[in-house]
N, C-alpha and C. Protein backbone atom coordinates (compact mmCIF):
# COMPACT_ATOMS: atom_id res chain seq x y z
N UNK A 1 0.80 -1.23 0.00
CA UNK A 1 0.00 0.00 0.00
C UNK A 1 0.83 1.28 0.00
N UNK A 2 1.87 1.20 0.77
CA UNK A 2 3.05 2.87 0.57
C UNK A 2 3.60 2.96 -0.61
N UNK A 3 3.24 2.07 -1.70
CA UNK A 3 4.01 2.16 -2.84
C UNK A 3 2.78 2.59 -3.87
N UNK A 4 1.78 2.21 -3.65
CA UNK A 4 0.18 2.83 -4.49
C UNK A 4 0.00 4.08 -4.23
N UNK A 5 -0.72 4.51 -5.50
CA UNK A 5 -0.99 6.15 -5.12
C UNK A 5 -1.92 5.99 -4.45
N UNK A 6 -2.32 7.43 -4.74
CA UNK A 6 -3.34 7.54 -3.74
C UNK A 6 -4.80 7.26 -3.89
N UNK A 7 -5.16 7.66 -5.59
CA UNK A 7 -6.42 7.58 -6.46
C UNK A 7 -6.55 6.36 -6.44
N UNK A 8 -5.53 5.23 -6.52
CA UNK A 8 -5.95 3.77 -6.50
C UNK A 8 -5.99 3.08 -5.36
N UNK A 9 -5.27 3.91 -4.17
CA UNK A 9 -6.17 2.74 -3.12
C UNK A 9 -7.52 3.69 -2.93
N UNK A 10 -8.01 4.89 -3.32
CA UNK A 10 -9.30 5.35 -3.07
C UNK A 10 -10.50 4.67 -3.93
N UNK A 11 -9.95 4.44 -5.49
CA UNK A 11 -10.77 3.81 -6.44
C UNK A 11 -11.03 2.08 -5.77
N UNK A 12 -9.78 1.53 -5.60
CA UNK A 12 -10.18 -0.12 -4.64
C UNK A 12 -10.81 0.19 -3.45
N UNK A 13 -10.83 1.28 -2.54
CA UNK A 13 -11.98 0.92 -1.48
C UNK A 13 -13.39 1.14 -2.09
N UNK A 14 -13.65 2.03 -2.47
CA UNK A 14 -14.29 2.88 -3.11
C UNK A 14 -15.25 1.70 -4.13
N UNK A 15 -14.38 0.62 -4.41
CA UNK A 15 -15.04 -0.86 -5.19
C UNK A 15 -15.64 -1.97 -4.50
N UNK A 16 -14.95 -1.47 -2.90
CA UNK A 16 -15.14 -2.72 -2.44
C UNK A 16 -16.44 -2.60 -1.25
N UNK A 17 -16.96 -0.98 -1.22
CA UNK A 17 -17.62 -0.17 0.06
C UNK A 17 -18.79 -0.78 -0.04
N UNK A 18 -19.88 -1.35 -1.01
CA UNK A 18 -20.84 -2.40 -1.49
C UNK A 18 -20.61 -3.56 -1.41
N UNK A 19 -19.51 -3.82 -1.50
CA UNK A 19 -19.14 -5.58 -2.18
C UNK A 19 -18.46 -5.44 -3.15
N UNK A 20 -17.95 -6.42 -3.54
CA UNK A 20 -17.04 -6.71 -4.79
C UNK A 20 -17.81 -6.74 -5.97
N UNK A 21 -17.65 -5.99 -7.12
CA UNK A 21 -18.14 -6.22 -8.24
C UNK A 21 -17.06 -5.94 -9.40
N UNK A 22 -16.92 -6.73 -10.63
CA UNK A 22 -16.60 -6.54 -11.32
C UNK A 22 -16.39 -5.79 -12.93
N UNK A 23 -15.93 -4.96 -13.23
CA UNK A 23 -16.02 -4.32 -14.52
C UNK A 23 -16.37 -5.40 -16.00
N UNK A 24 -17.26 -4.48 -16.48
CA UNK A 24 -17.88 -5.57 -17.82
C UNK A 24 -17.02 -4.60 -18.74
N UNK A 25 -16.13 -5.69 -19.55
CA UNK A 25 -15.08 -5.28 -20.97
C UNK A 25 -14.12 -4.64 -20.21
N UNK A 26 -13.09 -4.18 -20.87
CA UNK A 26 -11.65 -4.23 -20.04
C UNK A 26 -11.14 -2.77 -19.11
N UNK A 27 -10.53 -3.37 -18.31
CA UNK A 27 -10.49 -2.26 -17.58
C UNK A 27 -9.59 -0.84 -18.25
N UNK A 28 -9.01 -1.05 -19.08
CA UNK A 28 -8.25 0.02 -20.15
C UNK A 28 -8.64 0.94 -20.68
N UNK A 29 -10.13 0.92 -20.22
CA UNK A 29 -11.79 1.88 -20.45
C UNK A 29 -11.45 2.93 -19.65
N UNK A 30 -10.62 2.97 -18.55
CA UNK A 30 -10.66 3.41 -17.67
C UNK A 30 -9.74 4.30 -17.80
N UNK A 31 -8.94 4.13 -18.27
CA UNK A 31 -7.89 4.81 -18.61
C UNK A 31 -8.02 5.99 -19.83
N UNK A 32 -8.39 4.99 -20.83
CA UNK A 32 -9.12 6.05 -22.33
C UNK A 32 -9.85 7.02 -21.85
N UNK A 33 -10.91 6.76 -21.17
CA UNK A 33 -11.23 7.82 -20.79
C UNK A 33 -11.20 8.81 -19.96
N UNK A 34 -10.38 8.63 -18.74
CA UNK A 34 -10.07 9.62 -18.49
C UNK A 34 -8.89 10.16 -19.28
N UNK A 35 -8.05 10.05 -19.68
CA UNK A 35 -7.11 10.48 -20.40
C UNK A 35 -7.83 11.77 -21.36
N UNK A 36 -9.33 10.84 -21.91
CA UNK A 36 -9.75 11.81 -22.94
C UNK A 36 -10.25 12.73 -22.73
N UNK A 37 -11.16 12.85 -21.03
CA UNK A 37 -11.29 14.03 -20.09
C UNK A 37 -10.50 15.14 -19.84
N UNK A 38 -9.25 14.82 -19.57
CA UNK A 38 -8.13 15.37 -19.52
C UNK A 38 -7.94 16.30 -20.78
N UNK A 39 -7.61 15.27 -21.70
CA UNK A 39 -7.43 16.25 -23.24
C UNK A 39 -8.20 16.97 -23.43
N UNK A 40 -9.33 17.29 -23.06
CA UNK A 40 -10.75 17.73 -23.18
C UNK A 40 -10.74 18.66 -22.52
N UNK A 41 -10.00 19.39 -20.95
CA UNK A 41 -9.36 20.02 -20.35
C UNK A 41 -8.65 20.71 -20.35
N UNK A 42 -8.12 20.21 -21.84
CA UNK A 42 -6.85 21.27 -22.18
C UNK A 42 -5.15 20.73 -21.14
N UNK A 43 -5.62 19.45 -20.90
CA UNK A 43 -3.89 18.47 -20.31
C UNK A 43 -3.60 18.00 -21.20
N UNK A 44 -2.61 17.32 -20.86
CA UNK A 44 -1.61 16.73 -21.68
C UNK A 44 -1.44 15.26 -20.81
N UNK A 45 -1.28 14.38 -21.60
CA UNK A 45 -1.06 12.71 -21.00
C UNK A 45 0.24 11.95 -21.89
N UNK A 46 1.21 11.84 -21.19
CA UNK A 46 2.49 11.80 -21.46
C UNK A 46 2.50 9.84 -21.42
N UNK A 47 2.84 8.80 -22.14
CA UNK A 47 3.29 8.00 -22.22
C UNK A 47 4.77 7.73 -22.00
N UNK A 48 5.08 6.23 -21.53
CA UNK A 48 6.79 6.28 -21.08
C UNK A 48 7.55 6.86 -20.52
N UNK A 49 6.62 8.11 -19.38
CA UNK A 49 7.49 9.01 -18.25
C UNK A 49 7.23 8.63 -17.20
N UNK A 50 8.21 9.25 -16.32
CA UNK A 50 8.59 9.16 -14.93
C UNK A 50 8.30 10.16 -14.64
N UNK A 51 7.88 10.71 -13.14
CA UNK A 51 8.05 12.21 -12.69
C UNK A 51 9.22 12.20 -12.18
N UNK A 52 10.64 12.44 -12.49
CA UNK A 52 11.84 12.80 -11.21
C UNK A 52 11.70 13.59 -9.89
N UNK A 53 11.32 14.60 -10.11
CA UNK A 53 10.75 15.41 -9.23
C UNK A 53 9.75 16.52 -9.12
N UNK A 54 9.19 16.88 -8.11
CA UNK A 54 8.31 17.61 -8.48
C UNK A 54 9.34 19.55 -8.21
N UNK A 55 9.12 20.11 -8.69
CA UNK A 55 9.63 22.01 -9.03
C UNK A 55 9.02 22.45 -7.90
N UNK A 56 9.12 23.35 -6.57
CA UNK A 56 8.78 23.93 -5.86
C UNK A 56 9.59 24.95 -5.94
N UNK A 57 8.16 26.51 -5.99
CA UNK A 57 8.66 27.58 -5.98
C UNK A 57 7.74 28.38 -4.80
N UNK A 58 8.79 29.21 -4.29
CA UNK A 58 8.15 30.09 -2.96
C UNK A 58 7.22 29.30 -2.17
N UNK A 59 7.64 27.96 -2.30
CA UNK A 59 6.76 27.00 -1.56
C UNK A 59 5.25 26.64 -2.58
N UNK A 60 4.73 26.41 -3.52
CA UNK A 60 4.60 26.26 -4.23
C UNK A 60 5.20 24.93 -5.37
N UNK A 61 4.17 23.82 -5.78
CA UNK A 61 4.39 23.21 -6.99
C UNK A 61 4.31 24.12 -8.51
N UNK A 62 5.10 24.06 -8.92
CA UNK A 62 5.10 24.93 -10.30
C UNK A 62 5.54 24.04 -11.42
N UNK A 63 5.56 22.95 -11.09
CA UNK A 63 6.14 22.14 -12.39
C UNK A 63 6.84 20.73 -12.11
N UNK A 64 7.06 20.05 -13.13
CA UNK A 64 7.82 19.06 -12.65
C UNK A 64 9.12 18.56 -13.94
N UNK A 65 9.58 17.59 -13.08
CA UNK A 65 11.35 17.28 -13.90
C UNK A 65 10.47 15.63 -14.56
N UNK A 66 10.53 15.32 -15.75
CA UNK A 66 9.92 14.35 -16.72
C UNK A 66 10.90 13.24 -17.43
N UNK A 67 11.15 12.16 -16.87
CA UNK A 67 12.20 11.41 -17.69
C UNK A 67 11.64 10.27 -18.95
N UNK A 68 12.20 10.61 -19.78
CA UNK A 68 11.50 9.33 -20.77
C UNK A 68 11.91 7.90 -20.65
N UNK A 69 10.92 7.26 -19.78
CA UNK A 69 11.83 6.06 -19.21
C UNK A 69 11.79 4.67 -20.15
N UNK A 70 11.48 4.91 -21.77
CA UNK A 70 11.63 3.88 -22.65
C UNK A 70 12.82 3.91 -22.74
N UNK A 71 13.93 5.02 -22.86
CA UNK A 71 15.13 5.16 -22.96
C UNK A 71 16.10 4.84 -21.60
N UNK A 72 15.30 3.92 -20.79
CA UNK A 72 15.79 4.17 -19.39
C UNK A 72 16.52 5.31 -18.43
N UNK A 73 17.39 4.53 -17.79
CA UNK A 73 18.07 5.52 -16.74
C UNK A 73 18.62 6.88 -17.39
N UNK A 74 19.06 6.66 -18.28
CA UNK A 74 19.89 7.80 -19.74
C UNK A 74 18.91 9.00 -20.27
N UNK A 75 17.56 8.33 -20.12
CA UNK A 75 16.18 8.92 -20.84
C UNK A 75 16.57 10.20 -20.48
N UNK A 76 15.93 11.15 -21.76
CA UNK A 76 15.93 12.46 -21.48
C UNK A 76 14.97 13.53 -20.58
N UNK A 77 15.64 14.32 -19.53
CA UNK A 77 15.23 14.78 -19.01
C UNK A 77 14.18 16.13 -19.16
N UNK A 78 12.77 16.47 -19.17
CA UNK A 78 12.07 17.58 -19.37
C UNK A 78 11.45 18.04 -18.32
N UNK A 79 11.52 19.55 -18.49
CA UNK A 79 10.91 19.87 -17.58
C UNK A 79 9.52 20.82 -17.97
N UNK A 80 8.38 20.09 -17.11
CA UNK A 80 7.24 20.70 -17.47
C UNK A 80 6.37 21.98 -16.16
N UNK A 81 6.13 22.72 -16.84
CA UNK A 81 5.33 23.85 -15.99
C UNK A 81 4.27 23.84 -16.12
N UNK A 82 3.24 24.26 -15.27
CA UNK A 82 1.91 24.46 -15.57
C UNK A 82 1.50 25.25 -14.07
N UNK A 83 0.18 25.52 -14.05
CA UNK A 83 -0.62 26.61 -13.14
C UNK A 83 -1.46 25.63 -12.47
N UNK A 84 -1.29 24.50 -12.51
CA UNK A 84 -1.69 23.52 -11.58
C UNK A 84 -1.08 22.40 -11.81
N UNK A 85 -0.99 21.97 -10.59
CA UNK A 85 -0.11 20.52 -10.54
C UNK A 85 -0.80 19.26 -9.70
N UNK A 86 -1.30 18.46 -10.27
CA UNK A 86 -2.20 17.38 -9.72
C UNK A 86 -1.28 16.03 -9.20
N UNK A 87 -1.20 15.98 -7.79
CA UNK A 87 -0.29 14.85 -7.51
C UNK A 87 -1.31 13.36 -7.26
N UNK A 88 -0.79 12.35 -7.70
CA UNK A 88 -1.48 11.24 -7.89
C UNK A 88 -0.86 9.71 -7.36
N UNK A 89 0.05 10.06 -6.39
CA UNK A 89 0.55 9.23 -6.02
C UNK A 89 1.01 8.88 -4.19
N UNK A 90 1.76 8.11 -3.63
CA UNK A 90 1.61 7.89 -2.60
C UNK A 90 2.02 9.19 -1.13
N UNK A 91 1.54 8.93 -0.49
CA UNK A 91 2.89 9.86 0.38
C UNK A 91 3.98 9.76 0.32
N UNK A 92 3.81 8.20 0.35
CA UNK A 92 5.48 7.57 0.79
C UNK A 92 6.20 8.28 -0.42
N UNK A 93 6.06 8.06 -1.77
CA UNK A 93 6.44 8.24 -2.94
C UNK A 93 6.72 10.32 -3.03
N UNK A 94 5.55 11.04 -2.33
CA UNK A 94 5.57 11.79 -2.55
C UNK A 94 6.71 12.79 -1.69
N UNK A 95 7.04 12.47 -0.52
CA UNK A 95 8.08 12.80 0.16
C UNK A 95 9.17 12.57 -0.08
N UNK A 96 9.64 11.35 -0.03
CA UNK A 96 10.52 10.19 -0.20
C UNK A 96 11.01 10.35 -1.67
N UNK A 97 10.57 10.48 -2.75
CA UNK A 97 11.18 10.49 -3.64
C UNK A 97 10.87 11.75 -4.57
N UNK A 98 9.82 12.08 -4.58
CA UNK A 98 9.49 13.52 -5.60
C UNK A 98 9.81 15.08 -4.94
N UNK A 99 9.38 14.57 -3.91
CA UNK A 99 9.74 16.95 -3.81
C UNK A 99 11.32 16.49 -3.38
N UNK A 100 12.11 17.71 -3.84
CA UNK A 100 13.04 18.26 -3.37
C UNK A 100 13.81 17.76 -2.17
N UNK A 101 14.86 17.66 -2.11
CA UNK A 101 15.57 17.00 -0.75
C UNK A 101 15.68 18.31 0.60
N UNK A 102 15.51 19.51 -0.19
CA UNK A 102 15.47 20.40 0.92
C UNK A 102 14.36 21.01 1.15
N UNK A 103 13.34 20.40 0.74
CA UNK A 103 11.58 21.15 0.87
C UNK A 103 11.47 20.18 2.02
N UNK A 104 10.89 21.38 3.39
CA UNK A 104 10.35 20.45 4.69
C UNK A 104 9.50 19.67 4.89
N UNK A 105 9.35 19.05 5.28
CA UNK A 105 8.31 17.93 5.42
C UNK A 105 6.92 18.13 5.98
């Protein structure tokens, strides 16, 4: 569970708060479409990246460091900005490895 974000252990309780039920046709539905929400939004949905880290300014998320990890460890590094920054992943993950080594805890 410290290694899951956060949207997916909320989406698995969130499945299980009734009972268990299962999705009819594949779960990859799930994905298409939100993705296409997103685009629809005016985001962007990046295939084969990593977040390296997340950009903190004046205390503030302002962006993040983007590795293309088909190219592995070598993959090229980008950095993306935007006026909102939606984090989607664990604490553990989000301390521990994404913000900054000198942003306080």
């Amino acid at each position: 569970p410290r290694e899951a974000t956060f949207a997916a252990q909320g989406i698995t309780m969130a499945h299980y708060m009734e009972g268990a039920a299962y999705t009819v046709g594949p779960t990859g539905n799930i994905s298409i479409r939100n993705s296409s929400m997103l685009r629809n939004f005016g985001g962007e949905v990046l295939c084969d990246a990593t977040v390296e880290q997340i950009i903190i300014e004046n205390g503030r998320a302002v962006g993040v460091l983007v590795r293309n990890t088909s190219a592995g460890q070598d993959g090229k590094i980008t950095e993306i900005r935007a006026n909102n920054i939606v984090c989607a992943t664990s604490v553990f993950n989000l301390h521990n490895k994404l913000l900054p080594p000198d942003h306080p805890s």
